[in-house]
C-alpha atoms as a PDB file:
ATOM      1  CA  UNK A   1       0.000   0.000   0.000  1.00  0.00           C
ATOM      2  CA  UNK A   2       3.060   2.202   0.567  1.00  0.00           C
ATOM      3  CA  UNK A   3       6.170   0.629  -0.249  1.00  0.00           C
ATOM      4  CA  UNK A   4       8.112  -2.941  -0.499  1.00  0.00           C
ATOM      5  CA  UNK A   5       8.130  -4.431   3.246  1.00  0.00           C
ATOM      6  CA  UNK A   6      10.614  -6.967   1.944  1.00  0.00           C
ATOM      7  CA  UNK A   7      14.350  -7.011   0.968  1.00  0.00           C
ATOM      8  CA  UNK A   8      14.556  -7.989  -2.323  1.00  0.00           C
ATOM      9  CA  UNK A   9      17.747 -10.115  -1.307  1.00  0.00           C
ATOM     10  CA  UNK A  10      16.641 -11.354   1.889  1.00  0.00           C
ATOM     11  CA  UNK A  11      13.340 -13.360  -0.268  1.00  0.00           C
ATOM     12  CA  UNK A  12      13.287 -16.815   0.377  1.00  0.00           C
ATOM     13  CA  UNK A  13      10.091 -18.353  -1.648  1.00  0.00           C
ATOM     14  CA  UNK A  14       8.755 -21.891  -2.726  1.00  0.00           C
ATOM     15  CA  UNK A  15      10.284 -22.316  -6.723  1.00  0.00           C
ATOM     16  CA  UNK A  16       7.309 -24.698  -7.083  1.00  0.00           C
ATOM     17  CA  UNK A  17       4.592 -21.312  -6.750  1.00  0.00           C
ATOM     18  CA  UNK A  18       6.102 -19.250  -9.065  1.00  0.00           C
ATOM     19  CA  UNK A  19       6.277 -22.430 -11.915  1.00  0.00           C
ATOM     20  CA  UNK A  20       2.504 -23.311 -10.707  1.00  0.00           C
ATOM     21  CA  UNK A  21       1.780 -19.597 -11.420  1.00  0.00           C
ATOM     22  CA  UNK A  22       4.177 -18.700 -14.181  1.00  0.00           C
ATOM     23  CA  UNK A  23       5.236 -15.749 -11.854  1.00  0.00           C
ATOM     24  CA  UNK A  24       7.717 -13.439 -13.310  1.00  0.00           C
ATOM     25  CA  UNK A  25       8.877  -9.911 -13.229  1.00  0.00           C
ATOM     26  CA  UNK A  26       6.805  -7.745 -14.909  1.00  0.00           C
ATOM     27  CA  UNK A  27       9.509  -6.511 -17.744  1.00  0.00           C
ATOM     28  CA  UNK A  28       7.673  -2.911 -18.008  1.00  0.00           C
ATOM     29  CA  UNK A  29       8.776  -2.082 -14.750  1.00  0.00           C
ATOM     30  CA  UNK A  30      12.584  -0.947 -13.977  1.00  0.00           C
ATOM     31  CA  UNK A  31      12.571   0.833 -10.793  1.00  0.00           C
ATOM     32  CA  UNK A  32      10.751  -1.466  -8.433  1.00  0.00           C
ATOM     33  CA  UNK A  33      10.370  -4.929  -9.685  1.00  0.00           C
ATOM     34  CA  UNK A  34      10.789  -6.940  -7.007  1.00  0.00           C
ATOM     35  CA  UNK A  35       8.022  -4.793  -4.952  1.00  0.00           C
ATOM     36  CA  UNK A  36       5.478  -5.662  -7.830  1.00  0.00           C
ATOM     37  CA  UNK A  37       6.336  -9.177  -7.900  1.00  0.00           C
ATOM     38  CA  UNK A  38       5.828  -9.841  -3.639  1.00  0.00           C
ATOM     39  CA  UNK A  39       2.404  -7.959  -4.263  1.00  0.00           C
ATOM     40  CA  UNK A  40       1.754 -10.842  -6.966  1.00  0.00           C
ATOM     41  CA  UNK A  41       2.816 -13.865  -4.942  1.00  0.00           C
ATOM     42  CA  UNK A  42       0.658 -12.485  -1.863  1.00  0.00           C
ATOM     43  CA  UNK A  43      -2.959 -13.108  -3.487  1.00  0.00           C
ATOM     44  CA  UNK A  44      -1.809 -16.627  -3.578  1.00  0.00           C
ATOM     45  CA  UNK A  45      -0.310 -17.482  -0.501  1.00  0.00           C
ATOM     46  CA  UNK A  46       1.007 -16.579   2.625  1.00  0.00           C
ATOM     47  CA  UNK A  47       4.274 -14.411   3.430  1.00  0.00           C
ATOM     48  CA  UNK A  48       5.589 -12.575   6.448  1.00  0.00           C
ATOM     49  CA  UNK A  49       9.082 -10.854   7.473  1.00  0.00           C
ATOM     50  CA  UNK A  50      11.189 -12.457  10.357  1.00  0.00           C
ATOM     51  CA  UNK A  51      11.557 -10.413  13.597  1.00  0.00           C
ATOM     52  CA  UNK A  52      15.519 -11.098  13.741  1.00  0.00           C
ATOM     53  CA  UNK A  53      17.517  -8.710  11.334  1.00  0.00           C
ATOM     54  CA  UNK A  54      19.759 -10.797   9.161  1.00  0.00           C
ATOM     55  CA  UNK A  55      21.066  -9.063   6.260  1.00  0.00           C
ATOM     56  CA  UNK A  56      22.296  -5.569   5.993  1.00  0.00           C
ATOM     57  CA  UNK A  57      21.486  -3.642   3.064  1.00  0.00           C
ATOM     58  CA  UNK A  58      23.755  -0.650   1.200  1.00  0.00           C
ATOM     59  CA  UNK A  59      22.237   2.357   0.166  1.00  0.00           C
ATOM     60  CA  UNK A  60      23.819   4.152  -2.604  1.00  0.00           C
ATOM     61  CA  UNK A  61      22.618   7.697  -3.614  1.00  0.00           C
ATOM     62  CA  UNK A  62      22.729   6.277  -7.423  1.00  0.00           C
ATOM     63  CA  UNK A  63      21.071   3.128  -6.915  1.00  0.00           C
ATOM     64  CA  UNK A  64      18.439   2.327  -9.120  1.00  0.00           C
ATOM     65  CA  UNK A  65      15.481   4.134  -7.571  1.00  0.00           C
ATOM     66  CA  UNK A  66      16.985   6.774  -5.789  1.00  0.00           C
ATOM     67  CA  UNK A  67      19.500   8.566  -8.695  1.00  0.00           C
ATOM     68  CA  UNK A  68      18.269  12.423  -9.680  1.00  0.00           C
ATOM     69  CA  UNK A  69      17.117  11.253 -13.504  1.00  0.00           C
ATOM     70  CA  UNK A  70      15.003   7.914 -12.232  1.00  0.00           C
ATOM     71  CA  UNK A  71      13.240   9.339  -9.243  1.00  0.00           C
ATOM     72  CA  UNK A  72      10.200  10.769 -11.379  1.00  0.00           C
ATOM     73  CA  UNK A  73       9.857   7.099 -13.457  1.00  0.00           C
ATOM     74  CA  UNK A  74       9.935   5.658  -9.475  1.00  0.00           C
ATOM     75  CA  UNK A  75       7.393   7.340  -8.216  1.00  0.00           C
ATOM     76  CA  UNK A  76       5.106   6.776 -11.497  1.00  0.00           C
ATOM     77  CA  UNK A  77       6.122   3.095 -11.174  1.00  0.00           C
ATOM     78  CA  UNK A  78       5.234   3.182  -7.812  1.00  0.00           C
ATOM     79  CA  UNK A  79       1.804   4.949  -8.673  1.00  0.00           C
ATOM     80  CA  UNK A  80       1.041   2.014 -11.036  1.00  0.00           C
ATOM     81  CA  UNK A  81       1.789  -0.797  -8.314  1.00  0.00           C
ATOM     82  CA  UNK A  82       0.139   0.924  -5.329  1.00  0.00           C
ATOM     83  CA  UNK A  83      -3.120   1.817  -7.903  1.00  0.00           C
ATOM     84  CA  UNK A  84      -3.097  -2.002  -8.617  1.00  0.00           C
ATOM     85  CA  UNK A  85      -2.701  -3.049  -5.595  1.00  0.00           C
ATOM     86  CA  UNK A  86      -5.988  -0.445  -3.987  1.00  0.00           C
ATOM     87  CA  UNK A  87      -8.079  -2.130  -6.866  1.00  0.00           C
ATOM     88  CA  UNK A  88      -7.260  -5.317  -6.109  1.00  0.00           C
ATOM     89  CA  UNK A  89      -8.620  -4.558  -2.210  1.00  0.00           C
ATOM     90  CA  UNK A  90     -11.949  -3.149  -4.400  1.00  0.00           C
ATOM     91  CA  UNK A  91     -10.936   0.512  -4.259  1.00  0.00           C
ATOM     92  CA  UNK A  92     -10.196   2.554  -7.488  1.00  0.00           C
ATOM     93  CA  UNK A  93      -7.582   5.068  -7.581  1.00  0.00           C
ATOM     94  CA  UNK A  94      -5.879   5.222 -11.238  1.00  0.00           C
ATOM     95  CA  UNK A  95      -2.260   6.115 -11.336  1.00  0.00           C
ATOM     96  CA  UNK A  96      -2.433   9.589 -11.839  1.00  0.00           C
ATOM     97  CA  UNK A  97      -5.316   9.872  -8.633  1.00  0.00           C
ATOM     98  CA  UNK A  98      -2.197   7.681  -6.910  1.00  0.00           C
ATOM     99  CA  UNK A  99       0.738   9.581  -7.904  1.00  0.00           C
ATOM    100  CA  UNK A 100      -1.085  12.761  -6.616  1.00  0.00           C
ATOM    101  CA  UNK A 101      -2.271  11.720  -3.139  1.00  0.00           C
ATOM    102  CA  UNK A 102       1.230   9.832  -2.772  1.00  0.00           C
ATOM    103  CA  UNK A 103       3.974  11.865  -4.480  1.00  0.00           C
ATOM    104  CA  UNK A 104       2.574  15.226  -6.021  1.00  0.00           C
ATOM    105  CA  UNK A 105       2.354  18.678  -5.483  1.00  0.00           C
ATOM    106  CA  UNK A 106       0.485  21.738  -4.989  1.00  0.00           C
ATOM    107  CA  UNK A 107      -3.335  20.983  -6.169  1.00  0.00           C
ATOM    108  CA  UNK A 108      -4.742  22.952  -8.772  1.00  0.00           C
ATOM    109  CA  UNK A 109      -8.374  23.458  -6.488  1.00  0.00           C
ATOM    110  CA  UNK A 110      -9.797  24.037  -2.636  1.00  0.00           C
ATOM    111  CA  UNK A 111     -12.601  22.120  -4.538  1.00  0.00           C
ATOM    112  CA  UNK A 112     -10.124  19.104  -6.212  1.00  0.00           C
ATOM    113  CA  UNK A 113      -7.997  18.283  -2.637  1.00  0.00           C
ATOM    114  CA  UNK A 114     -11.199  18.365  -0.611  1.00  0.00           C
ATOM    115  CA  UNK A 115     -12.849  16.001  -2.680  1.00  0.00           C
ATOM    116  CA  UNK A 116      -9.434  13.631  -3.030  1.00  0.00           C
ATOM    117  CA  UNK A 117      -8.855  14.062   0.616  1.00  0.00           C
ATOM    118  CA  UNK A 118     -11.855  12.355   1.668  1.00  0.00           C
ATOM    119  CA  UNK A 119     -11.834   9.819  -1.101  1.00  0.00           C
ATOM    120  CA  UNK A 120      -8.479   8.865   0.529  1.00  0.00           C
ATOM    121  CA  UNK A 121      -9.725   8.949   3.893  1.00  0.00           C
ATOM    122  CA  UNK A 122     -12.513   6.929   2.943  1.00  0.00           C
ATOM    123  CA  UNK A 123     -10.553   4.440   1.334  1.00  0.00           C
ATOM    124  CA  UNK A 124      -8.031   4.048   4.684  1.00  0.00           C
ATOM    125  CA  UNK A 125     -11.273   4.030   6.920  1.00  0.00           C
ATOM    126  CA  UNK A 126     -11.959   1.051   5.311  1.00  0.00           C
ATOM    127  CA  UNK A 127      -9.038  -0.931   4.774  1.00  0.00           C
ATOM    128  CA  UNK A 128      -8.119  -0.424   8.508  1.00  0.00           C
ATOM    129  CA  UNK A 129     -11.248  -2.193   9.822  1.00  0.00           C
ATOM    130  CA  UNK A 130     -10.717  -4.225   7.721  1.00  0.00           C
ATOM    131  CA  UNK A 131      -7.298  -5.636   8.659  1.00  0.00           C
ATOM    132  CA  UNK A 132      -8.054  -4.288  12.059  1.00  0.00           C
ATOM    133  CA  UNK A 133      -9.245  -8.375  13.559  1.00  0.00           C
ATOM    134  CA  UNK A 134      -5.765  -9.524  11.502  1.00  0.00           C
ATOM    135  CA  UNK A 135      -3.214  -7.180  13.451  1.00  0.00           C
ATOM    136  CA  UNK A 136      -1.999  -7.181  17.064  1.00  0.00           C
ATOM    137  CA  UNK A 137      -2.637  -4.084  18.895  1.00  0.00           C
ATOM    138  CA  UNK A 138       0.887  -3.009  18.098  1.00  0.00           C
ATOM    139  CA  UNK A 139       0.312  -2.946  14.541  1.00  0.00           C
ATOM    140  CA  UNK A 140      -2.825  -1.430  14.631  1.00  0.00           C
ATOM    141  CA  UNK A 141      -1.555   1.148  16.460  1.00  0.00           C
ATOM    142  CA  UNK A 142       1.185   1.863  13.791  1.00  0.00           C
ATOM    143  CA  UNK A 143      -1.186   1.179  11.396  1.00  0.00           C
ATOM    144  CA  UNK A 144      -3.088   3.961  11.931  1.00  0.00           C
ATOM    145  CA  UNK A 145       0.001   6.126  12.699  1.00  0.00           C
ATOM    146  CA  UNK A 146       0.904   4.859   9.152  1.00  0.00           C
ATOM    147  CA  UNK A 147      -2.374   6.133   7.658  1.00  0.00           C
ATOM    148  CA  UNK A 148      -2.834   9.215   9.385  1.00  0.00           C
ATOM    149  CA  UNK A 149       0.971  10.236   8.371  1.00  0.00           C
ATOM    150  CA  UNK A 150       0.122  10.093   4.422  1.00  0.00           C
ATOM    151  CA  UNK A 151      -2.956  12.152   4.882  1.00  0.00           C
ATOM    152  CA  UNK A 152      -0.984  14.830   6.570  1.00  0.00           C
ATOM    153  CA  UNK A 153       1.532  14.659   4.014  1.00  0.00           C
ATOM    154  CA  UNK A 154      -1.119  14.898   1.350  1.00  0.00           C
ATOM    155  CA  UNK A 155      -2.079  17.612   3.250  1.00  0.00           C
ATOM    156  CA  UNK A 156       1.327  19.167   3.398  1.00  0.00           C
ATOM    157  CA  UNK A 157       2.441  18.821  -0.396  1.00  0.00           C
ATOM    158  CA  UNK A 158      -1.279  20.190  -1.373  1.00  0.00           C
ATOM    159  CA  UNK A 159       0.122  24.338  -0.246  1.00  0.00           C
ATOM    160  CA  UNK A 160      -2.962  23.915   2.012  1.00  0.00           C
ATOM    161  CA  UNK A 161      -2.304  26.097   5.299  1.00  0.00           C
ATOM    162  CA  UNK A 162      -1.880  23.933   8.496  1.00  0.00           C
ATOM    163  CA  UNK A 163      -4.299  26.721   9.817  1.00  0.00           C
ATOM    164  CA  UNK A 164      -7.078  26.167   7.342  1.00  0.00           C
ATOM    165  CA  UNK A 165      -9.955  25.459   9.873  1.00  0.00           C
ATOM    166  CA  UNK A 166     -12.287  23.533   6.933  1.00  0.00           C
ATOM    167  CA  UNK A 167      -9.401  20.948   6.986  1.00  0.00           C
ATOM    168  CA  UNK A 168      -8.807  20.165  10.172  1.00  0.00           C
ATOM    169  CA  UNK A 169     -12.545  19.569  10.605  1.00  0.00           C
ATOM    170  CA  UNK A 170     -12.425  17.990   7.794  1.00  0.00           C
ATOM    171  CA  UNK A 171      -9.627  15.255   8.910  1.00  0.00           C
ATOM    172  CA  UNK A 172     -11.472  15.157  12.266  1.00  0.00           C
ATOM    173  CA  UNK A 173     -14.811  14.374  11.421  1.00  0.00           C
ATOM    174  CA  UNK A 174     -14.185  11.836   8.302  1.00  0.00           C
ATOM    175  CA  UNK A 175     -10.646   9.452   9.933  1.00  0.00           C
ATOM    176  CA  UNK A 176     -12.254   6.624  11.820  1.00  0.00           C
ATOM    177  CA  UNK A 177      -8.956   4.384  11.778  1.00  0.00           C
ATOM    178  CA  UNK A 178      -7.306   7.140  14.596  1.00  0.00           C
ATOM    179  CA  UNK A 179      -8.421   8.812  17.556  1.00  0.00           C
ATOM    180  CA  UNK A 180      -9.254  12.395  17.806  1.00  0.00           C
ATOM    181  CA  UNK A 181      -6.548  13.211  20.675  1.00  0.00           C
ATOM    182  CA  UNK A 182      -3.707  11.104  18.435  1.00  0.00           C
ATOM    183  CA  UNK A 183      -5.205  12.983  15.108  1.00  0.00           C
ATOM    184  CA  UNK A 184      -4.831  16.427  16.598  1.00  0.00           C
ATOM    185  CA  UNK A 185      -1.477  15.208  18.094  1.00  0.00           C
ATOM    186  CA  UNK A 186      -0.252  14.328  14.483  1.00  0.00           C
ATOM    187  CA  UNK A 187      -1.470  17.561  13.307  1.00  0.00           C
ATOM    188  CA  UNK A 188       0.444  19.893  15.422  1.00  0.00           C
ATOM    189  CA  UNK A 189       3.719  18.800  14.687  1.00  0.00           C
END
């Protein structure tokens, strides 16, 4: 929903699923591969991260995601995975809707980010409660933090004022996946 929760060098899958499956890399995407693929071999079976940390991973400022002339074909990558992945849960966002509410800018409209702020917040409403019976009450808990954190940062990139009144009632009376106090909280810093 936001980003790969697995290293891609860390993976240790069945061989067996991905010939039953005829799972591959989807070839149209260069950035992010890997992320797409886990997405893929999750609607057919089980997979979860181990608590111990046993590899340790390089960053390089030119890796393939993160150099200056790849970020923008990332983060529309990206757009096209995480829109996949909210239709497959029965929401539709298209890229574009994704890439804005993720990744973009100022919006063009009071009218436009009102209307795609609730649409989000509807959306995460939902898919809390309904992973909300799968999760401990640790991960519910930063679920929600999780949540909350890329409305406010729609909010942010939007040029919206952090003082606009109509928005923070807005936030307070539509988010059901995070209390008022922890909402407010969130807000204020």
């Amino acid at each position: 929903m936001f980003a790969a929760t697995f290293g891609h060098s860390s993976i240790v899958l069945r061989t067996q699923k991905f010939i039953d499956f005829n799972l591959r890399y989807d070839e149209t995407i260069t950035t992010c591969e890997d992320w797409e693929l886990w997405i893929r071999v999750s609607n057919i079976g089980k997979l979860s991260n181990l608590d111990d940390f046993l590899m340790k991973y390089r960053i390089l400022e030119n890796s393939n995601h993160r150099s200056p002339e790849k970020i923008k074909k990332h983060l529309k990558e990206r757009s096209k995975i995480i829109s996949s992945y909210w239709n497959d849960l029965g929401h539709r966002f298209t890229e574009q809707e994704i890439y804005k509410l993720y990744f973009g800018g100022k919006e063009n409209s009071k009218a436009l980010f009102y209307s795609n702020l609730k649409k989000l917040i509807k959306a995460f409403n939902i898919v809390f409660f309904d992973a909300n019976s799968c999760l401990s009450n640790n991960d519910n808990k930063n679920f929600s933090f999780m949540l909350a954190r890329k409305v406010l940062n729609y909010w942010k990139r939007s040029g919206m004022s952090k003082l606009n009144p109509i928005v923070w009632f807005l936030i307070l009376k539509e988010v059901r996946f995070r209390t008022k106090i922890n909402l407010i909280k969130s807000i204020i810093r």
